[in-house]
C-alpha atoms as a PDB file:
ATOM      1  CA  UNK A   1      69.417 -67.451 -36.280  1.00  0.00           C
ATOM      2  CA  UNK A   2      68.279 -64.074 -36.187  1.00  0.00           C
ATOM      3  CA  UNK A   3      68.896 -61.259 -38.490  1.00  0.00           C
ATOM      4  CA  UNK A   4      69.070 -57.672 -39.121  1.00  0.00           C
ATOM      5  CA  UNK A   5      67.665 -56.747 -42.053  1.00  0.00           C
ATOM      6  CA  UNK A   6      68.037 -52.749 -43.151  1.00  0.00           C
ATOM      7  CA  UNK A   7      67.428 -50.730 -46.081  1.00  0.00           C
ATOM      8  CA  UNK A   8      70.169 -47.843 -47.620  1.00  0.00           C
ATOM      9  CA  UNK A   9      67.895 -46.017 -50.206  1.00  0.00           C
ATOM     10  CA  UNK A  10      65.109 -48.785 -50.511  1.00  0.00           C
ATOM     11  CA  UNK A  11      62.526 -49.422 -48.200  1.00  0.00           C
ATOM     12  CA  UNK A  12      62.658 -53.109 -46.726  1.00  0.00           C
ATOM     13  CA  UNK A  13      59.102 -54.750 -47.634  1.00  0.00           C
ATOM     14  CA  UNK A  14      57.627 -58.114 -45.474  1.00  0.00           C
ATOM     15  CA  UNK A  15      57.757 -59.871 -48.622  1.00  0.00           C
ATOM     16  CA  UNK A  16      61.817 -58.783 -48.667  1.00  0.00           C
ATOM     17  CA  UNK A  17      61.856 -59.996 -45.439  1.00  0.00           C
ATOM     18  CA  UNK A  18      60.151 -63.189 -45.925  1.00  0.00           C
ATOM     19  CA  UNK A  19      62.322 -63.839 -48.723  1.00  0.00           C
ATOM     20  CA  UNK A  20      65.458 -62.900 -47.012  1.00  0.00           C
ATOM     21  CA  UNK A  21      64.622 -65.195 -43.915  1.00  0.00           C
ATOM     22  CA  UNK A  22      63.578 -67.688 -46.392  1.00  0.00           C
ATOM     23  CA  UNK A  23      66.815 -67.748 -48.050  1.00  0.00           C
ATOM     24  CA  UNK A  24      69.079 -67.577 -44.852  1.00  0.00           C
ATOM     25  CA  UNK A  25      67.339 -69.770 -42.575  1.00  0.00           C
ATOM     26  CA  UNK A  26      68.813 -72.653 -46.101  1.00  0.00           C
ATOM     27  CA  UNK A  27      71.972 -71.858 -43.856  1.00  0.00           C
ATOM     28  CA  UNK A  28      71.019 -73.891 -40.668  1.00  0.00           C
ATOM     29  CA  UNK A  29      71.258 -77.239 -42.339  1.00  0.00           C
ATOM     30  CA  UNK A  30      74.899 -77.061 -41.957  1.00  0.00           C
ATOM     31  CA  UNK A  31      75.074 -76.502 -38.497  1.00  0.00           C
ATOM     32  CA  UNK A  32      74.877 -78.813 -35.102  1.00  0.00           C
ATOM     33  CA  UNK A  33      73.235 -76.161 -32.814  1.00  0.00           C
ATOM     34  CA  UNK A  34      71.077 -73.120 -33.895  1.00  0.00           C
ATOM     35  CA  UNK A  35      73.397 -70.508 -33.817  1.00  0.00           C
ATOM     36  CA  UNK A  36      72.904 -67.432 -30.988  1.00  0.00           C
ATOM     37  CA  UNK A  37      74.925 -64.657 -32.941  1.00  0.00           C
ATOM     38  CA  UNK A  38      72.865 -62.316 -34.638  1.00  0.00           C
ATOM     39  CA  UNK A  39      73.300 -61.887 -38.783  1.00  0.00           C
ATOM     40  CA  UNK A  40      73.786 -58.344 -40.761  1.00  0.00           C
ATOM     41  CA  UNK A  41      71.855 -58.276 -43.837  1.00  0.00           C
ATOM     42  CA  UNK A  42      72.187 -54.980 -45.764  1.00  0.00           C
ATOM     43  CA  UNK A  43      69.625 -54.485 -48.915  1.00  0.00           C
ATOM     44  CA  UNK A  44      70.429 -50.689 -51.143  1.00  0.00           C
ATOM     45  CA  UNK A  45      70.137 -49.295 -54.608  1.00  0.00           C
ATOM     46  CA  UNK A  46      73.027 -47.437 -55.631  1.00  0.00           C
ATOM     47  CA  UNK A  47      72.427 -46.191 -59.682  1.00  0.00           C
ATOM     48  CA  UNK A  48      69.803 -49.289 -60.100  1.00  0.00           C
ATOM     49  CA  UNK A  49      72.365 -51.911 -58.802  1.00  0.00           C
ATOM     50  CA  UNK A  50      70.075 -54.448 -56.223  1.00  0.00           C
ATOM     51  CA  UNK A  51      72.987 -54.852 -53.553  1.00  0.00           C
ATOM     52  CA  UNK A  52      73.007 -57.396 -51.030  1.00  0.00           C
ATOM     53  CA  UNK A  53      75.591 -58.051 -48.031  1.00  0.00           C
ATOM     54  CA  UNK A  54      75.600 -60.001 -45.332  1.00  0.00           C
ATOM     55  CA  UNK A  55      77.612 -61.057 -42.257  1.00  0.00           C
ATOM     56  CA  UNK A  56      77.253 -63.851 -39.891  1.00  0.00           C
ATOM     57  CA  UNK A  57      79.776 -63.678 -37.232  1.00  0.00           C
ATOM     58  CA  UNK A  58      80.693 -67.489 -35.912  1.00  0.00           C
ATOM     59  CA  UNK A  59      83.031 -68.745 -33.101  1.00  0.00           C
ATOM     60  CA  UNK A  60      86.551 -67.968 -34.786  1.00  0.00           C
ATOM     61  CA  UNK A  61      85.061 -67.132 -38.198  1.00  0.00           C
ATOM     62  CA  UNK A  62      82.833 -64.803 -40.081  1.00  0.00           C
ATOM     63  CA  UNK A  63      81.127 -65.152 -43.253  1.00  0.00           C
ATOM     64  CA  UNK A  64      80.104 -62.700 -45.709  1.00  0.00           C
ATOM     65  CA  UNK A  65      78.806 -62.427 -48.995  1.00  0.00           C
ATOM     66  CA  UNK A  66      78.259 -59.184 -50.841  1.00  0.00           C
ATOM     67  CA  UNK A  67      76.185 -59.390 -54.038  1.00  0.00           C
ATOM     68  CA  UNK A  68      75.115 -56.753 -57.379  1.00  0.00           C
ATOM     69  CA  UNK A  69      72.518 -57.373 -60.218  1.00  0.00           C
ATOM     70  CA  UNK A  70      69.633 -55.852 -61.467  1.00  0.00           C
ATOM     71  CA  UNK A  71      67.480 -57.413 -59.186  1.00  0.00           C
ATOM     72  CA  UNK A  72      67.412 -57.756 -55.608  1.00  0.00           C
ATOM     73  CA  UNK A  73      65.973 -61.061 -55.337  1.00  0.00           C
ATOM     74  CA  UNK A  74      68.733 -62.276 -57.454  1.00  0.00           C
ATOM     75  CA  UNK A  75      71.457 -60.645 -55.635  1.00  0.00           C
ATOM     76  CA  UNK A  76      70.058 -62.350 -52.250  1.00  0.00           C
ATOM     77  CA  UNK A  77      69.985 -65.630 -53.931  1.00  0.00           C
ATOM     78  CA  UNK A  78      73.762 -65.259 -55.423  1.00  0.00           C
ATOM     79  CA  UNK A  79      74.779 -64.370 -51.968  1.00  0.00           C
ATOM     80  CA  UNK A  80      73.382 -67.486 -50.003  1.00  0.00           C
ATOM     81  CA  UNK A  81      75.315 -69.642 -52.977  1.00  0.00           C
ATOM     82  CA  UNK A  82      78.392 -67.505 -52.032  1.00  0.00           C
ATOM     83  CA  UNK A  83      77.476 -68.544 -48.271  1.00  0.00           C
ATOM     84  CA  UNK A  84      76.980 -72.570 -48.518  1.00  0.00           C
ATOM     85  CA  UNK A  85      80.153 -72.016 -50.483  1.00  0.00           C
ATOM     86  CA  UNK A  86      82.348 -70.454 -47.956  1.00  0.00           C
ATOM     87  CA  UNK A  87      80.976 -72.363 -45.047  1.00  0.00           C
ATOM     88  CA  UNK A  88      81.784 -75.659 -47.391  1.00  0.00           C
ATOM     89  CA  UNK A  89      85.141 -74.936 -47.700  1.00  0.00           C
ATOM     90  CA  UNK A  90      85.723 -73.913 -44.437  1.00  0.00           C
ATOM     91  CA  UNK A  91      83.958 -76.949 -43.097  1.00  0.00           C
ATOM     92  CA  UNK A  92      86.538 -79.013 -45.396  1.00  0.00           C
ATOM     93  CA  UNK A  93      89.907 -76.479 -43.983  1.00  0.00           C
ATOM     94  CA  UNK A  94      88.196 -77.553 -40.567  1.00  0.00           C
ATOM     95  CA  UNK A  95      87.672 -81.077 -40.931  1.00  0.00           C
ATOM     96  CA  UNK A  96      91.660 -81.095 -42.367  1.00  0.00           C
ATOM     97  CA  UNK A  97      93.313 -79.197 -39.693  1.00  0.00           C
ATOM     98  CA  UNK A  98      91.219 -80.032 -37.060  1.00  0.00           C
ATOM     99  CA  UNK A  99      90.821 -83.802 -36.501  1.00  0.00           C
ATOM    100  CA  UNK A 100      90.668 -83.778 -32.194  1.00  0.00           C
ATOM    101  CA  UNK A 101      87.216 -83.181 -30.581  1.00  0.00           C
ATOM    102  CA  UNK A 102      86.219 -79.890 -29.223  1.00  0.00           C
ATOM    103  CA  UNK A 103      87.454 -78.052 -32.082  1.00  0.00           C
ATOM    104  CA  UNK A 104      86.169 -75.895 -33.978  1.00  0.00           C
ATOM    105  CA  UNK A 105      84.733 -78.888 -36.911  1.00  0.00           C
ATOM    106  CA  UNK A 106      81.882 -79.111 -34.593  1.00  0.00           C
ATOM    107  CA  UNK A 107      80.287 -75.889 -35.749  1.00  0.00           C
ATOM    108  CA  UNK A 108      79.556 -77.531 -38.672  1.00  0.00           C
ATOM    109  CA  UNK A 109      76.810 -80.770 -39.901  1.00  0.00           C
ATOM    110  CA  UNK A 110      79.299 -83.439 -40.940  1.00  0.00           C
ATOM    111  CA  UNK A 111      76.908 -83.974 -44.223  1.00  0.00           C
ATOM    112  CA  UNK A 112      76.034 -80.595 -45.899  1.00  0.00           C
ATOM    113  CA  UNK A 113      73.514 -79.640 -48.214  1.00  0.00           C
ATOM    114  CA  UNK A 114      75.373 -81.316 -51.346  1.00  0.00           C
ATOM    115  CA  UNK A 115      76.659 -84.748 -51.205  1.00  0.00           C
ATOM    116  CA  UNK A 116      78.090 -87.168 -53.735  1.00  0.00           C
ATOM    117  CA  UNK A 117      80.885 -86.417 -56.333  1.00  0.00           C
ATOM    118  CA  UNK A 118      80.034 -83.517 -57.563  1.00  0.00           C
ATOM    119  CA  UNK A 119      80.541 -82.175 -53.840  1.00  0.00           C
ATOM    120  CA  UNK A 120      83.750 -83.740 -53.947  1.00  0.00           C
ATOM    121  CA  UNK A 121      84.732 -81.983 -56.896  1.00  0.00           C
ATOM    122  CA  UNK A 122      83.649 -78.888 -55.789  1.00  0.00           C
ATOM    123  CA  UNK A 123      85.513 -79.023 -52.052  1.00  0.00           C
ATOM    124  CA  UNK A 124      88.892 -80.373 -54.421  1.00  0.00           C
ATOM    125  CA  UNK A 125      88.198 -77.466 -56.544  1.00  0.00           C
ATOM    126  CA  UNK A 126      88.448 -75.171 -53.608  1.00  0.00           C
ATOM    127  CA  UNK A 127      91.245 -76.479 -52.063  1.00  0.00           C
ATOM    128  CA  UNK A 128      92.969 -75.853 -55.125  1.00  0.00           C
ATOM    129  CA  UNK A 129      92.447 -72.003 -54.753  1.00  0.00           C
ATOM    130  CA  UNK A 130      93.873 -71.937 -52.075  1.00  0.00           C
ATOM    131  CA  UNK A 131      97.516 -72.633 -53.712  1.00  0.00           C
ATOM    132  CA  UNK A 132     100.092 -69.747 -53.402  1.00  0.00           C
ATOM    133  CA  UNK A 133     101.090 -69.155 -57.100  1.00  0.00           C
ATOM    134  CA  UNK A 134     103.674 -66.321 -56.444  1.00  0.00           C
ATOM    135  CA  UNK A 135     105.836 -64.671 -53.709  1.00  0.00           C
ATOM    136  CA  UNK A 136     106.687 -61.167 -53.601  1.00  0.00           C
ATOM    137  CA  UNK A 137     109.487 -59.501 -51.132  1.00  0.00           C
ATOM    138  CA  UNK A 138     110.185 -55.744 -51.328  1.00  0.00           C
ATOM    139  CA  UNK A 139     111.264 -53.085 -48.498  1.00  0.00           C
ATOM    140  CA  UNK A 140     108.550 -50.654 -47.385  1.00  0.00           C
ATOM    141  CA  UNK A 141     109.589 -47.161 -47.343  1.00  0.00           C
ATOM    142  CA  UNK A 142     107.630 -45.178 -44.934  1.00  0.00           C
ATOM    143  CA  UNK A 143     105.246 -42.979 -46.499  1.00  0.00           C
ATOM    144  CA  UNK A 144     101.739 -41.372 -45.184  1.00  0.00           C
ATOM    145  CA  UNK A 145      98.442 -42.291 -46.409  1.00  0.00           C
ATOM    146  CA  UNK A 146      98.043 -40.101 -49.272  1.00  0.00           C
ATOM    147  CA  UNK A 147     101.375 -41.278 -50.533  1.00  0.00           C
ATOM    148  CA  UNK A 148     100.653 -44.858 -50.394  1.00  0.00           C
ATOM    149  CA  UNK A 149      97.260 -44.036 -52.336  1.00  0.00           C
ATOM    150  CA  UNK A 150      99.517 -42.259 -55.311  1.00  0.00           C
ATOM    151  CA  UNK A 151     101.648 -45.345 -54.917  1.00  0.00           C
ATOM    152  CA  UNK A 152      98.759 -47.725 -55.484  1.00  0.00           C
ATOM    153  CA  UNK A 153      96.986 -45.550 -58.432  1.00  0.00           C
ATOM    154  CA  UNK A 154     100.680 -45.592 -60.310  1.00  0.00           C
ATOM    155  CA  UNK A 155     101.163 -49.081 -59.832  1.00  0.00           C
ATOM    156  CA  UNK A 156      97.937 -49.920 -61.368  1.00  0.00           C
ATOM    157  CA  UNK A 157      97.095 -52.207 -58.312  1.00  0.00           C
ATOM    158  CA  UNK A 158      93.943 -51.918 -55.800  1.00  0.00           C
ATOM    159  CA  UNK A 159      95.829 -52.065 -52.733  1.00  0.00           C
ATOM    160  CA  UNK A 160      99.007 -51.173 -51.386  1.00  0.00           C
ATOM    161  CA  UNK A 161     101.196 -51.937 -48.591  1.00  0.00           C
ATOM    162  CA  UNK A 162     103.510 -49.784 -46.465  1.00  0.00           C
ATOM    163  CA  UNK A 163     104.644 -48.899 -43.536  1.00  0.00           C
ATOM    164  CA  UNK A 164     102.595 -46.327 -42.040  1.00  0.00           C
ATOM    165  CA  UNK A 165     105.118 -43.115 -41.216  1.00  0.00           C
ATOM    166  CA  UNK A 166     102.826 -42.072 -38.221  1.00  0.00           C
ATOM    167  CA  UNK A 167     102.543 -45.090 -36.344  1.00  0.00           C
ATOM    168  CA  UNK A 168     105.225 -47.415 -37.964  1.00  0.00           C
ATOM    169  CA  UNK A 169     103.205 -50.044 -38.324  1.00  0.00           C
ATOM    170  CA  UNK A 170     102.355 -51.857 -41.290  1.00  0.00           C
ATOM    171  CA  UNK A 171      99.133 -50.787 -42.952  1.00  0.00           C
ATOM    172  CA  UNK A 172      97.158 -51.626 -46.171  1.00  0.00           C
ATOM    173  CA  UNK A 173      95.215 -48.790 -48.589  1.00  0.00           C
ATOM    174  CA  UNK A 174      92.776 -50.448 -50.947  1.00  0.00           C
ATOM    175  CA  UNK A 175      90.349 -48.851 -53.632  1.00  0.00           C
ATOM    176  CA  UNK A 176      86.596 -49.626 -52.295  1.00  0.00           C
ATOM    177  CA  UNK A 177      83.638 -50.357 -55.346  1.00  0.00           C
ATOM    178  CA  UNK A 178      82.355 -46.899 -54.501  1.00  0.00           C
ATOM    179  CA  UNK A 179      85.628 -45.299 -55.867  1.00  0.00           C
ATOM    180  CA  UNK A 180      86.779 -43.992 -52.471  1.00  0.00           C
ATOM    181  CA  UNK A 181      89.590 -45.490 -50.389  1.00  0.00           C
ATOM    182  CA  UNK A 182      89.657 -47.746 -47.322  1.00  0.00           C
ATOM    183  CA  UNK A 183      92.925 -48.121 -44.565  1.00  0.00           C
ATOM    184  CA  UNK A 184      93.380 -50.668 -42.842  1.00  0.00           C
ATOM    185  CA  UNK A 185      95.587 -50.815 -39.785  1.00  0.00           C
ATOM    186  CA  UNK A 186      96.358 -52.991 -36.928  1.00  0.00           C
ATOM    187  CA  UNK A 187      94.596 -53.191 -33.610  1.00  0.00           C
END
């Protein structure tokens, strides 16, 4: 798989590189084919935080990990754990929901990287998150964005749902690391 590696206030070194590729390329193990999508690997310093993120966009899926420490090599390696992880669970949600041929289960090397019980443990662990622990139901007043954004910051929460008084669609405002504030809407 190939990836694209950029800097946001650090320049990107060969040996980053090497190590990043290094690290990544762990990934392939757990696939059939070599995959032909291309991989988003983002390396900055923000106030001496090493941050790492990366996307791999798959057939009906896309994994990302996102990664701060002191160091960057750390970060990189926390984020390929945060990787095999996802693509483990998904592989078990697959392999669940999915039993026919053709699907999408074949993305993915029947026997990962881990194997034995302590695998097993692990995938029951994460099916466990996956549990719905509560239900909310309220009514969604209309409101515009900056509204919504009050709402949120009162509630104490760091997101909010409403409907959107603009479009009347149902949107989501959610506080980002940085402080700032991201929307999401339908497409």
């Amino acid at each position: 798989m190939q990836y694209s590696i950029r800097g946001q206030q650090i320049e990107v070194t060969e040996a980053l590189k090497d190590y990043v590729d290094k690290k990544l390329n762990r990934l392939e193990k757990y696939f059939d084919a070599p995959l032909t999508s291309e991989g988003y690997v983002t390396l900055s310093v923000i106030r001496g935080l090493h941050t790492v993120e990366v996307t791999i966009p798959l057939p009906g899926v896309v994994l990302r990990a996102e990664d701060r420490s002191d160091d960057m090599y750390a970060s990189m390696d926390a984020v390929v754990d945060k990787l095999e992880r996802q693509i483990r669970k998904h592989k078990t949600k697959l392999n669940r929901k999915f039993r026919q041929e053709g699907s999408l289960k074949t993305l993915f090397v029947e026997n990962g990287a881990a194997t034995g019980s302590v695998a097993v443990q692990h995938e029951e662990h994460d099916e466990d998150e996956l549990e719905v622990v509560r239900t909310k139901r309220f009514t969604m007043k209309p409101m515009d964005v900056e509204e919504a954004i009050l709402q949120m910051n009162m509630v104490g929460h760091n997101f909010f749902v409403f409907t959107n008084i603009d479009s009347q669609e149902v949107n989501v405002v959610y506080k980002r690391d940085d402080g700032k504030y991201g929307l999401i809407e339908r497409d």
